[in-house]
Each structure stands twice: as structure tokens, then as C-alpha cells.
C-alpha atoms as a PDB file:
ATOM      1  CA  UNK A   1      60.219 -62.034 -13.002  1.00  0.00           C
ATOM      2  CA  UNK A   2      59.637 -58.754 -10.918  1.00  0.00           C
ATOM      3  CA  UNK A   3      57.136 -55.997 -12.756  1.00  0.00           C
ATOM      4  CA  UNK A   4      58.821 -52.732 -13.807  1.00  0.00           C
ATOM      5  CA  UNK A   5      57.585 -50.001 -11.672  1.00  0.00           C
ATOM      6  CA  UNK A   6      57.188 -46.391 -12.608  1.00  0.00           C
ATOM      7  CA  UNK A   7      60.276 -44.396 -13.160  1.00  0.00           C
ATOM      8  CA  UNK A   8      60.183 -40.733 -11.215  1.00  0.00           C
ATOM      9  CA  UNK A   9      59.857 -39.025 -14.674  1.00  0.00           C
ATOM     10  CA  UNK A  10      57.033 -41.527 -15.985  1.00  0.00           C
ATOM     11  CA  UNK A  11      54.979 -40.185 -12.757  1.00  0.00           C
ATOM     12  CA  UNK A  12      55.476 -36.721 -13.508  1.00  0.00           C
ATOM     13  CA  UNK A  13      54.776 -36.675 -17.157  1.00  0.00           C
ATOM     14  CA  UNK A  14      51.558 -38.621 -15.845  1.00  0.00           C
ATOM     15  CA  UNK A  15      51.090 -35.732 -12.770  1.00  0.00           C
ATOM     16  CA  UNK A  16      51.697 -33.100 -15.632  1.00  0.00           C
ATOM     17  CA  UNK A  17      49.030 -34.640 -18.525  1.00  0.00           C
ATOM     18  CA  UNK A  18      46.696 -34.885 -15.681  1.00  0.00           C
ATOM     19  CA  UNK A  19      46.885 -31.319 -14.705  1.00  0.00           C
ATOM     20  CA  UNK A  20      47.127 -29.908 -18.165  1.00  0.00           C
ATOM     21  CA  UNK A  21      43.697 -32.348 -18.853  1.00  0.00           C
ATOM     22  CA  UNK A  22      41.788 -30.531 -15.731  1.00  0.00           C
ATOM     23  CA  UNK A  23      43.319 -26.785 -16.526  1.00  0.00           C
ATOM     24  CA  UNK A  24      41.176 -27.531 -20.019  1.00  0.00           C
ATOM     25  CA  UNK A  25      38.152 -29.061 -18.538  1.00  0.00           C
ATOM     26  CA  UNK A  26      37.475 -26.707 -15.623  1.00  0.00           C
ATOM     27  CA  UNK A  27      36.222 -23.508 -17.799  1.00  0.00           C
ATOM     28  CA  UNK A  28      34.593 -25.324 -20.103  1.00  0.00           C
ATOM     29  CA  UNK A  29      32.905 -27.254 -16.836  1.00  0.00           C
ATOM     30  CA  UNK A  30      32.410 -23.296 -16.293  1.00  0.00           C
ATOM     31  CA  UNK A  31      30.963 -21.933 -18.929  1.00  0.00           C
ATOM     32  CA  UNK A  32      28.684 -24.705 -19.367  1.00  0.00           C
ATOM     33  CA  UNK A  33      27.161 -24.455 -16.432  1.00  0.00           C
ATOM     34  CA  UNK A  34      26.974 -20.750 -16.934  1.00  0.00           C
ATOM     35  CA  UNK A  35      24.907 -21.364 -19.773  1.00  0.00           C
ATOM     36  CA  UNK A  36      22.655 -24.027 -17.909  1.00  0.00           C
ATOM     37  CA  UNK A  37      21.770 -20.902 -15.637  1.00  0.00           C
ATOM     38  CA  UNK A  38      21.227 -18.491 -18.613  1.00  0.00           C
ATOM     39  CA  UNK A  39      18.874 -20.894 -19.857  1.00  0.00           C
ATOM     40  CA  UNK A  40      16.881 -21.281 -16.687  1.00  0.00           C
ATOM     41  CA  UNK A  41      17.043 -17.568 -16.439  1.00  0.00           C
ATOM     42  CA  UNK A  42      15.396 -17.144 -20.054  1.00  0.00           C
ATOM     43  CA  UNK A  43      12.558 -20.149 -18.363  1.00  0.00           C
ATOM     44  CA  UNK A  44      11.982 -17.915 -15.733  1.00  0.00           C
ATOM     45  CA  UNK A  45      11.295 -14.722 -17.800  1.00  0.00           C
ATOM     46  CA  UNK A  46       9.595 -16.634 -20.253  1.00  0.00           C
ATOM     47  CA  UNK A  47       6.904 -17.605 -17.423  1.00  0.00           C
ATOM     48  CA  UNK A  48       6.463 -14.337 -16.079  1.00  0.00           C
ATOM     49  CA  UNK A  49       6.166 -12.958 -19.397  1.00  0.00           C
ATOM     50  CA  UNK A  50       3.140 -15.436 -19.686  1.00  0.00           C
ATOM     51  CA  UNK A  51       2.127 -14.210 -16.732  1.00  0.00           C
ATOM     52  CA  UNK A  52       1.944 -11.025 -17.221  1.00  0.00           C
ATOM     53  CA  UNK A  53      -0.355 -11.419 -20.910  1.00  0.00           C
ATOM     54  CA  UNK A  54      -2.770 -13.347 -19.033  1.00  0.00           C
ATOM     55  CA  UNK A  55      -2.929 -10.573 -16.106  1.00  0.00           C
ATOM     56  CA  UNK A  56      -3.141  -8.194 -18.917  1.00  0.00           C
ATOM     57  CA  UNK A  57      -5.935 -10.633 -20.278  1.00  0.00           C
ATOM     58  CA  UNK A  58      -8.039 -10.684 -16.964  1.00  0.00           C
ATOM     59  CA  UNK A  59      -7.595  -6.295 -16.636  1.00  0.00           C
ATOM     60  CA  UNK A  60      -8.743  -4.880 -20.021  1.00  0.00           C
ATOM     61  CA  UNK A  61      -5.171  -5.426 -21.370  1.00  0.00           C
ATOM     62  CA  UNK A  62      -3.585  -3.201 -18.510  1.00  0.00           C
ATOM     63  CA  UNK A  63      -0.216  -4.124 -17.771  1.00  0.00           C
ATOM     64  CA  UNK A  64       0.789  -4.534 -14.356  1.00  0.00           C
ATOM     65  CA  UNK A  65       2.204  -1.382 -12.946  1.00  0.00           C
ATOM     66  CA  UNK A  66       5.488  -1.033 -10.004  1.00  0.00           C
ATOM     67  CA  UNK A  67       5.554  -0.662  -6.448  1.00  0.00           C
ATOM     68  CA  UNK A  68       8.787  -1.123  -5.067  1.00  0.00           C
ATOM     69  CA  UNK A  69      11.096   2.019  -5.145  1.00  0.00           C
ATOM     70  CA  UNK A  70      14.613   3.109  -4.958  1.00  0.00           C
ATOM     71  CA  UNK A  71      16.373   5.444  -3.336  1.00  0.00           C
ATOM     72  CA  UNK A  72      13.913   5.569  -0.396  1.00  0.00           C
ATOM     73  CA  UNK A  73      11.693   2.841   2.036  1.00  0.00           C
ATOM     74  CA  UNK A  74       8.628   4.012   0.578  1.00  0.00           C
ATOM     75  CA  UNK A  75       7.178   1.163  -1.056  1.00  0.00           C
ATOM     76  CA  UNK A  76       3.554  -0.369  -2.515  1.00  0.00           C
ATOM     77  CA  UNK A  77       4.786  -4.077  -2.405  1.00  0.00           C
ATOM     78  CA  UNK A  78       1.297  -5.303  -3.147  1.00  0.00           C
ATOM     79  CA  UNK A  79       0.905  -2.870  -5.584  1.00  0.00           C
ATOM     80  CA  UNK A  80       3.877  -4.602  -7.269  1.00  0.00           C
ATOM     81  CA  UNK A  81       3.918  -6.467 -10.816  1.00  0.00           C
ATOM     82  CA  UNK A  82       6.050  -8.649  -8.138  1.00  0.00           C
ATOM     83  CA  UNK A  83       2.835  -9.517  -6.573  1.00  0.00           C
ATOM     84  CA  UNK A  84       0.312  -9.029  -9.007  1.00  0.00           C
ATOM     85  CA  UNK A  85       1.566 -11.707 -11.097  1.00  0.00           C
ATOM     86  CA  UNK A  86       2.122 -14.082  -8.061  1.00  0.00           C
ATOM     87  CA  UNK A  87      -1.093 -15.810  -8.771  1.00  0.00           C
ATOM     88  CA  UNK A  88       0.021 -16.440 -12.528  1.00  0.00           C
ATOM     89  CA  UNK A  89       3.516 -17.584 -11.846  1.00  0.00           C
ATOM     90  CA  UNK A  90       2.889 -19.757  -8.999  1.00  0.00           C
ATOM     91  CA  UNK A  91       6.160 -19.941  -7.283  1.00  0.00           C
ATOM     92  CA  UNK A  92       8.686 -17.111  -6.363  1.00  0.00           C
ATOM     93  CA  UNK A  93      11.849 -19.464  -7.600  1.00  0.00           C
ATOM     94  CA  UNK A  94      10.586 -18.019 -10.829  1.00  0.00           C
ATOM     95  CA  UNK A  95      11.675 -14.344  -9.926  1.00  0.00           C
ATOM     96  CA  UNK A  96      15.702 -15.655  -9.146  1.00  0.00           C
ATOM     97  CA  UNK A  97      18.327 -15.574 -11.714  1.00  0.00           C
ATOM     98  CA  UNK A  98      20.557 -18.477 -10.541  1.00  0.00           C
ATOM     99  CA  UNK A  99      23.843 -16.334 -11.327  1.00  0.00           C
ATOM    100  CA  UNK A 100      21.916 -13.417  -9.222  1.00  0.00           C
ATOM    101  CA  UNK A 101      24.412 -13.563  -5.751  1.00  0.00           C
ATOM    102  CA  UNK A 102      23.720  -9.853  -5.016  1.00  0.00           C
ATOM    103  CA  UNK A 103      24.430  -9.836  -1.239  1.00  0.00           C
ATOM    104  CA  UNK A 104      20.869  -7.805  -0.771  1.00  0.00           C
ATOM    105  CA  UNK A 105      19.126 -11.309  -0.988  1.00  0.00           C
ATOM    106  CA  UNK A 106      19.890 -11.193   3.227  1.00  0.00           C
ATOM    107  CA  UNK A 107      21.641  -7.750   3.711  1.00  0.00           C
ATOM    108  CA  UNK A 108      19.203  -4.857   4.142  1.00  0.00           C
ATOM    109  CA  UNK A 109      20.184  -1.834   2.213  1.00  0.00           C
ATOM    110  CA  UNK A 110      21.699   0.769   3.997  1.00  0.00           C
ATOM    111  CA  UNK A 111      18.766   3.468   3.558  1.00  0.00           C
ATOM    112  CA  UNK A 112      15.324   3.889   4.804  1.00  0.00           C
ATOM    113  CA  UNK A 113      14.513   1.917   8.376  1.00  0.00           C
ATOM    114  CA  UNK A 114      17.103  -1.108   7.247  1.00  0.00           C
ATOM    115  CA  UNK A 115      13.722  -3.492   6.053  1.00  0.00           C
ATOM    116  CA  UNK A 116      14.670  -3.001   2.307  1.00  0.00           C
ATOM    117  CA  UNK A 117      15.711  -5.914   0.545  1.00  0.00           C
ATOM    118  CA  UNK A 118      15.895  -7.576  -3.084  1.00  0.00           C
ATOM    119  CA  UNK A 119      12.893  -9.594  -3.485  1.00  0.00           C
ATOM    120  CA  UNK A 120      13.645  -9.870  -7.099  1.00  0.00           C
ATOM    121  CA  UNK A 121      15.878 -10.639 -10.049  1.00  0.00           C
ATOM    122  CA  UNK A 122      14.576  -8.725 -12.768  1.00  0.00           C
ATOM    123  CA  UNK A 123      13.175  -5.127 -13.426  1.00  0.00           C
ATOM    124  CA  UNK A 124      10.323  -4.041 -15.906  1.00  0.00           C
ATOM    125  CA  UNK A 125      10.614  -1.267 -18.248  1.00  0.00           C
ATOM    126  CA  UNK A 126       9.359   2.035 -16.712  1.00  0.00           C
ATOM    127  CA  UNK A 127       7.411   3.181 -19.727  1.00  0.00           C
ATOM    128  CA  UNK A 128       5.141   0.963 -19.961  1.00  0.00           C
ATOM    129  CA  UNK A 129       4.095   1.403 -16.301  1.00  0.00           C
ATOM    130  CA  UNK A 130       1.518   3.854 -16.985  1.00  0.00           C
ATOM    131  CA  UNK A 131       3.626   6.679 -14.612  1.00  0.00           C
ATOM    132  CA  UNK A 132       6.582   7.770 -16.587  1.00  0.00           C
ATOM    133  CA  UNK A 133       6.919  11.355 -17.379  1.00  0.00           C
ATOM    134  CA  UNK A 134       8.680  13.214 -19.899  1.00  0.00           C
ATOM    135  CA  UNK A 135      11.949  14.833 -19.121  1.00  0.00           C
ATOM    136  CA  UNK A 136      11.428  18.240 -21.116  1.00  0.00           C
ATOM    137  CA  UNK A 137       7.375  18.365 -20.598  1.00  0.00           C
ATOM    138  CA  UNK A 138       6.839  16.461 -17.653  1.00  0.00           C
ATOM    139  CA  UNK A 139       4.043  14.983 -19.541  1.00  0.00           C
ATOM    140  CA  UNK A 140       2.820  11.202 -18.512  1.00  0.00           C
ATOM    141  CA  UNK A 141       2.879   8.714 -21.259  1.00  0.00           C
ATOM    142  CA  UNK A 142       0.620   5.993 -21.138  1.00  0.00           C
ATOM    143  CA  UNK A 143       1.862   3.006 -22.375  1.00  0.00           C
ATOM    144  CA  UNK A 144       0.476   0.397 -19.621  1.00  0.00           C
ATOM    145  CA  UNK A 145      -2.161  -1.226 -21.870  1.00  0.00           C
ATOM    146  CA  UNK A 146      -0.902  -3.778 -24.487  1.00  0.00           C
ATOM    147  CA  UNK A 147      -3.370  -1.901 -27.027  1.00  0.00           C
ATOM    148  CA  UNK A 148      -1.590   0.727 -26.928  1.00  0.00           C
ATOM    149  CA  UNK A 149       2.033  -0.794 -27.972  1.00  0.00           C
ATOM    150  CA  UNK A 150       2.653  -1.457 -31.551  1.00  0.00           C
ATOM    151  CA  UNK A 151       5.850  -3.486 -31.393  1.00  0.00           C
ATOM    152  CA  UNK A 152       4.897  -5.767 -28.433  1.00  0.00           C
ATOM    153  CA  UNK A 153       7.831  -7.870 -30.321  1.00  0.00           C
ATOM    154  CA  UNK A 154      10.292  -5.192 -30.052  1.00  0.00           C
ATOM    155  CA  UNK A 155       9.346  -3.471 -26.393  1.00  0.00           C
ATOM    156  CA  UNK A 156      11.026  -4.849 -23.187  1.00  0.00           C
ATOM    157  CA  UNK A 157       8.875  -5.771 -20.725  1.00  0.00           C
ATOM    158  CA  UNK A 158      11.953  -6.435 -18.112  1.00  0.00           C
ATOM    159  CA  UNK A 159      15.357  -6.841 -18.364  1.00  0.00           C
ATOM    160  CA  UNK A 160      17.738  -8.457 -15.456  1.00  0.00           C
ATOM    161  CA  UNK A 161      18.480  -6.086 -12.198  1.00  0.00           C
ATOM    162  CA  UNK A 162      21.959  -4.754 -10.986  1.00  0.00           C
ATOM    163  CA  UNK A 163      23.015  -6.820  -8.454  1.00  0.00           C
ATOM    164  CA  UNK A 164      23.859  -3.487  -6.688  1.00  0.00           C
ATOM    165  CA  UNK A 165      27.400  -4.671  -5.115  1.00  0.00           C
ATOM    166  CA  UNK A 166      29.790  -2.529  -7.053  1.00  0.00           C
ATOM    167  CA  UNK A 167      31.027   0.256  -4.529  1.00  0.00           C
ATOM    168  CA  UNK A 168      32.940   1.206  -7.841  1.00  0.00           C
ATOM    169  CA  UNK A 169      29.790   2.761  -9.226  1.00  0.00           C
ATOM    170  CA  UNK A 170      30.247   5.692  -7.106  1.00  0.00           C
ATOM    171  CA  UNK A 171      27.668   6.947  -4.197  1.00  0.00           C
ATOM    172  CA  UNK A 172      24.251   4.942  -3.691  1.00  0.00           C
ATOM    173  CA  UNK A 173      25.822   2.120  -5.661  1.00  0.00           C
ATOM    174  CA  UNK A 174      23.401  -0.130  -4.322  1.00  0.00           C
ATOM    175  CA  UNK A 175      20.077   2.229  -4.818  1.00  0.00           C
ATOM    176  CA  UNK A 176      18.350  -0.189  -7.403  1.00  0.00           C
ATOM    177  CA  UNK A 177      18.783  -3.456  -5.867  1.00  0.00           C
ATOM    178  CA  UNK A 178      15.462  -3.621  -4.111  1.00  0.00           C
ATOM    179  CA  UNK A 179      14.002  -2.045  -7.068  1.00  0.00           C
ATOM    180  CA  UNK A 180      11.235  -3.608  -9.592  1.00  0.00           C
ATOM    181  CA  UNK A 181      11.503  -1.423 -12.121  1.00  0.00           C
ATOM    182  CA  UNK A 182      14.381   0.477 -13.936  1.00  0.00           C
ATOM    183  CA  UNK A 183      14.473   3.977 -15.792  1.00  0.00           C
ATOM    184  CA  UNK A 184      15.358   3.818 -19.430  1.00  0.00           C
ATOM    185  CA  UNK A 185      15.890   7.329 -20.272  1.00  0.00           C
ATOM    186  CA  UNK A 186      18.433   9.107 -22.155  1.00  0.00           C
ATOM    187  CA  UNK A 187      20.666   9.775 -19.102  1.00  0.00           C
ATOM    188  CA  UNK A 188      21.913   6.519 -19.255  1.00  0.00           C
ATOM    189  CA  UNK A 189      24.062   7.574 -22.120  1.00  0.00           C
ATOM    190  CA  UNK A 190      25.574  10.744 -20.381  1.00  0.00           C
ATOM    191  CA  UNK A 191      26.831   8.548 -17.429  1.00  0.00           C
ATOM    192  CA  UNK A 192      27.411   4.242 -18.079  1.00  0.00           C
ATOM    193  CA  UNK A 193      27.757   3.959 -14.020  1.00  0.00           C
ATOM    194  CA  UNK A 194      24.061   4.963 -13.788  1.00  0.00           C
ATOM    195  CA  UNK A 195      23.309   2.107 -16.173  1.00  0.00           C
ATOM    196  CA  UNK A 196      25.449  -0.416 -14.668  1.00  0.00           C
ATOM    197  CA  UNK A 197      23.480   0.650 -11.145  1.00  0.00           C
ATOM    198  CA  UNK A 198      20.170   0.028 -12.794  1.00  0.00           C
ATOM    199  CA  UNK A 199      20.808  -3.166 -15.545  1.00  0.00           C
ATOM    200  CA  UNK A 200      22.809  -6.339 -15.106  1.00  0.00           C
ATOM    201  CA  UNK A 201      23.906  -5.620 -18.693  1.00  0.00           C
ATOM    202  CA  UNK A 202      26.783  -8.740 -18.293  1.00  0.00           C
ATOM    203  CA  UNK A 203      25.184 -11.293 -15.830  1.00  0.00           C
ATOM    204  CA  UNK A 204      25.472 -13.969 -18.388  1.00  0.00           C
ATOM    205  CA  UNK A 205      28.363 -14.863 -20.936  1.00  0.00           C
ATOM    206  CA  UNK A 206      27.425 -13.179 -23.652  1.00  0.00           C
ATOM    207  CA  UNK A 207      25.384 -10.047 -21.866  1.00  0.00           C
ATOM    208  CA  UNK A 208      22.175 -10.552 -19.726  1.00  0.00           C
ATOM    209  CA  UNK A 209      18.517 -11.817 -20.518  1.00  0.00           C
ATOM    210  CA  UNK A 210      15.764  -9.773 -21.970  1.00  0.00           C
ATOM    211  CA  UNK A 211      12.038 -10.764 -22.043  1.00  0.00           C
ATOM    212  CA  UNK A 212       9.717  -8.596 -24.173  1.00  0.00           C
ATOM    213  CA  UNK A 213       6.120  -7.995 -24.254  1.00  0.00           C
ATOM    214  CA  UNK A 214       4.974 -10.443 -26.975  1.00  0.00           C
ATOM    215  CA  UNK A 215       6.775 -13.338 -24.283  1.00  0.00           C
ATOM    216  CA  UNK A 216       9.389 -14.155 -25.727  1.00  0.00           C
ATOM    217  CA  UNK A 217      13.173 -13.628 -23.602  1.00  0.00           C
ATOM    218  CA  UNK A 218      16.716 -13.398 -25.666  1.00  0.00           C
ATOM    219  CA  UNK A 219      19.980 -12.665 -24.365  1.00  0.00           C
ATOM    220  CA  UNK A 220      21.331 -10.010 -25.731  1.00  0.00           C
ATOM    221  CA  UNK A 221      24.220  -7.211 -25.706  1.00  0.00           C
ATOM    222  CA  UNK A 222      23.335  -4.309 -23.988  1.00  0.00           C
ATOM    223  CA  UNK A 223      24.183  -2.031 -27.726  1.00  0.00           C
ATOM    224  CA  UNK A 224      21.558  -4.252 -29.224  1.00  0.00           C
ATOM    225  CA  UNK A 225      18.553  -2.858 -26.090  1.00  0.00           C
ATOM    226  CA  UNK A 226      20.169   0.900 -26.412  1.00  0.00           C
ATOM    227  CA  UNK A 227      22.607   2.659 -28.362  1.00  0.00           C
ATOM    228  CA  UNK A 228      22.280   5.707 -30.109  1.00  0.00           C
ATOM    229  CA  UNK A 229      23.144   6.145 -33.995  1.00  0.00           C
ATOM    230  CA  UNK A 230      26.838   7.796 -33.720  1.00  0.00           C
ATOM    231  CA  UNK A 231      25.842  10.219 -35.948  1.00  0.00           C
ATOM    232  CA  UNK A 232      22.926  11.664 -33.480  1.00  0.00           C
ATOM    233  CA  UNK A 233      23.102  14.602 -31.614  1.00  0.00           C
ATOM    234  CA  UNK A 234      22.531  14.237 -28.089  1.00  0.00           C
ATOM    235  CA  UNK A 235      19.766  16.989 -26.610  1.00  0.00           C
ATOM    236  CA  UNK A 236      18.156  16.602 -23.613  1.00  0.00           C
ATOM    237  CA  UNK A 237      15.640  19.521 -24.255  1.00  0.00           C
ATOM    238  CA  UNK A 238      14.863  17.670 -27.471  1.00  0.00           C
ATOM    239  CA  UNK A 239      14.735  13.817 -27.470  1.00  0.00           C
ATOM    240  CA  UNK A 240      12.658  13.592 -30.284  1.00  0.00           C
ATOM    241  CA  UNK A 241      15.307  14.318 -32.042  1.00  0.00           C
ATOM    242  CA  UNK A 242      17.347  12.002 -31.325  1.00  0.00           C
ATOM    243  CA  UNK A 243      18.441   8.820 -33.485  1.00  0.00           C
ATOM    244  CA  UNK A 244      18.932   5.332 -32.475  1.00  0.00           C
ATOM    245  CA  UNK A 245      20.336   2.036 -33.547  1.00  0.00           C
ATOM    246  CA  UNK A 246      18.455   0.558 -30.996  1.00  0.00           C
ATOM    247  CA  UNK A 247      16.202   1.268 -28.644  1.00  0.00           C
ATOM    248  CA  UNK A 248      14.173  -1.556 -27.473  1.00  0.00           C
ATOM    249  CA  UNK A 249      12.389   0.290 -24.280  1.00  0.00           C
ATOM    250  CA  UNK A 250      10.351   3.403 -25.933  1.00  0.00           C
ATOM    251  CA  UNK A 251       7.311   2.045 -27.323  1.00  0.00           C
ATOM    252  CA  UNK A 252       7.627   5.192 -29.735  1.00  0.00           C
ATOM    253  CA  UNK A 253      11.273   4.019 -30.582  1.00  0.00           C
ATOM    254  CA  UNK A 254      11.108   0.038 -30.218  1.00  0.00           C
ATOM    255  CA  UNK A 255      12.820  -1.311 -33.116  1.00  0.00           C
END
């Protein structure tokens, strides 16, 4: 007897199941590895977090401070937290995201003597680097000793960098990618293109990674780091004043 082959329509219904099986798997191939990077991302923070307590341990609780700047080539790299906790974190993998594919990794930025690149993944919280200044009194806060923050579980220590590669940002979309630090200060909320220049708020599925001063990292939205209470009013001559639902960068604020 002579086997039955396959009729033309048997081998497309087969063609058809097959494609229909890997239009299914692909995303979910997709997001799962997605997720495999957001969890080495969170490993990462987590370390430099631990770095950063035990530098703070070995300096009278000081917290390290920030040396490379944007929008200009003047720079303190050694004065860096980049490089201050080198000697904690042991290897420099730790300071990649592995979804970070900002093209400044090889691409100097277009400012400055064209040396300026990203040397980093992640950005610390400006207030707590013992510089920032008050909009309305130009007053500097210190919050760069871990004594002096009561909600080490509720302050950011550094949240993920804008990979600086969105020309739809508008001018100097690219100013913070060489950046260690970012500026969490009420203009954000006037203006969501300066935040999206400053914070990769959506690196990750479900918004970006956030690693706070007590070590510990989260991934959160960006309304659960900053939003204000709807019912606030927003004045710039008075921030005091001001309510929030969250604000997880003020010290005075962190909740």
C-alpha cells in the first residue's frame, strides 16, 4: 500500500497553527526577557546602594556627592559618586541597565570639546548631594549625611537616567545623558519634556527602577516618585506650600 501524503490544505492549516503558535510566543519571549533585565537592573542598584551605606560608613555618614555635569564639559569625574563608590562596587557592569541602548555609550555629545559621554545608567537625587539650593532663597540644604534624613526608606538615592535620544524633547534633548545626577524640583511639573530629559520614567514594563537610601530598589510608576495632590496650588515663590501625593526625593517631603 502507498502512504497518504499531505493534502495542500492539510499543509497550510499546519503553516497557519504554526504561525499563529509563534505570533503568541514571541511577546511573551519579550516581555520575559524584559523582566529578566529589570531584575538585573534592581541587582545592580541594589549593590550600589550597598555601596554607597558602607562609603557613608567609612566618611562620618556623608553621602557621596556628584561630579559629572550637564549642559557643559566641565566635569569632577573623580569627584563623582561614579567613582567614589568604585572601590565598593567592584566592577563598572554594575552601573549598566541592560535595556540602557542610549547611543551616548560611543557617541560624544554634541557640546563641550566632543569628550562627553555616558559613563552611567543611573542618576542620584540632587538633594541629598550636599549642593542643592533653594529656588526662592537660594539657600543650600544639606542633606548629604544619612543622619540627617529621617525617611532613609522613603528618599531616593537614584533613579534610572534618560537615555537622552529623543530629538522630540525639544532643544538640548540629550543634555542629561552624561549626567550623574538629576534635579528634582518643582519645574518638572510645569514642563513633562524636562522630566523625560532628566528620568527614564518608562525604561522597564511597568515604569523604571528606583533604589532608595535604606538599599532597597523597586520599580515603580513615575506618579508614585512625584505627583502633586490635584487639589494643590502650584507656586513657585512658595513651595512650602505645596501638597503632594508623592514625593519621594525631598527629604522634607519623602513619603
Amino acid at each position: 500500500m502507498r502512504s497518504r501524503g499531505f493534502t495542500l490544505i492539510e499543509l497550510l492549516v499546519v503553516v497557519a497553527i504554526i504561525a499563529m503558535l509563534i505570533s503568541i510566543m514571541i511577546p511573551v519571549m519579550g516581555r520575559a526577557r524584559e523582566s529578566g533585565r529589570t531584575v538585573v537592573c534592581l541587582s545592580n542598584m541594589r549593590q550600589m546602594a550597598l555601596g554607597m551605606i558602607m562609603y557613608a560608613d567609612d566618611n562620618r555618614n556623608t553621602l557621596p556627592s556628584v561630579g559629572l555635569s550637564h549642559g557643559s564639559h566641565q566635569v569632577d569625574e573623580q569627584g563623582s559618586w561614579l567613582r567614589l563608590l568604585e572601590p565598593y562596587c567592584k566592577t563598572e557592569l554594575v552601573y549598566r541597565c541592560p535595556s540602557d541602548h542610549s547611543r551616548w555609550w560611543d557617541t560624544p555629545l554634541p557640546d563641550g570639546d566632543g569628550t562627553r559621554m555616558r559613563k552611567i545608567s543611573f542618576a542620584t537625587n540632587y538633594y541629598i548631594s550636599g549642593m542643592y539650593e533653594e529656588e526662592d532663597t537660594g539657600e543650600t540644604l544639606k542633606f548629604n549625611r544619612m543622619t540627617q534624613i529621617d525617611r532613609p526608606g522613603k528618599t531616593i538615592f537614584a533613579a534610572e537616567l534618560a537615555d537622552g535620544d529623543d530629538p522630540s524633547l525639544g532643544q538640548r534633548y540629550w543634555e542629561y545623558a552624561a549626567a550623574d545626577h538629576v534635579h528634582p524640583s518643582i519645574h518638572w511639573l510645569l514642563d513633562d519634556k524636562n522630566v523625560r530629559k532628566q528620568v527614564a520614567i518608562d525604561r522597564h514594563a511597568v515604569g523604571a527602577n528606583y533604589v532608595f537610601l535604606d538599599g532597597h530598589a523597586e520599580t515603580l510608576s513615575f506618579e508614585k516618585t512625584f505627583q502633586l495632590d490635584p487639589n494643590s496650588v502650584l507656586d513657585p515663590a512658595n513651595p512650602g506650600a505645596i501638597r503632594w501625593r508623592a514625593n519621594l526625593y525631598d527629604p522634607r517631603i519623602a513619603q
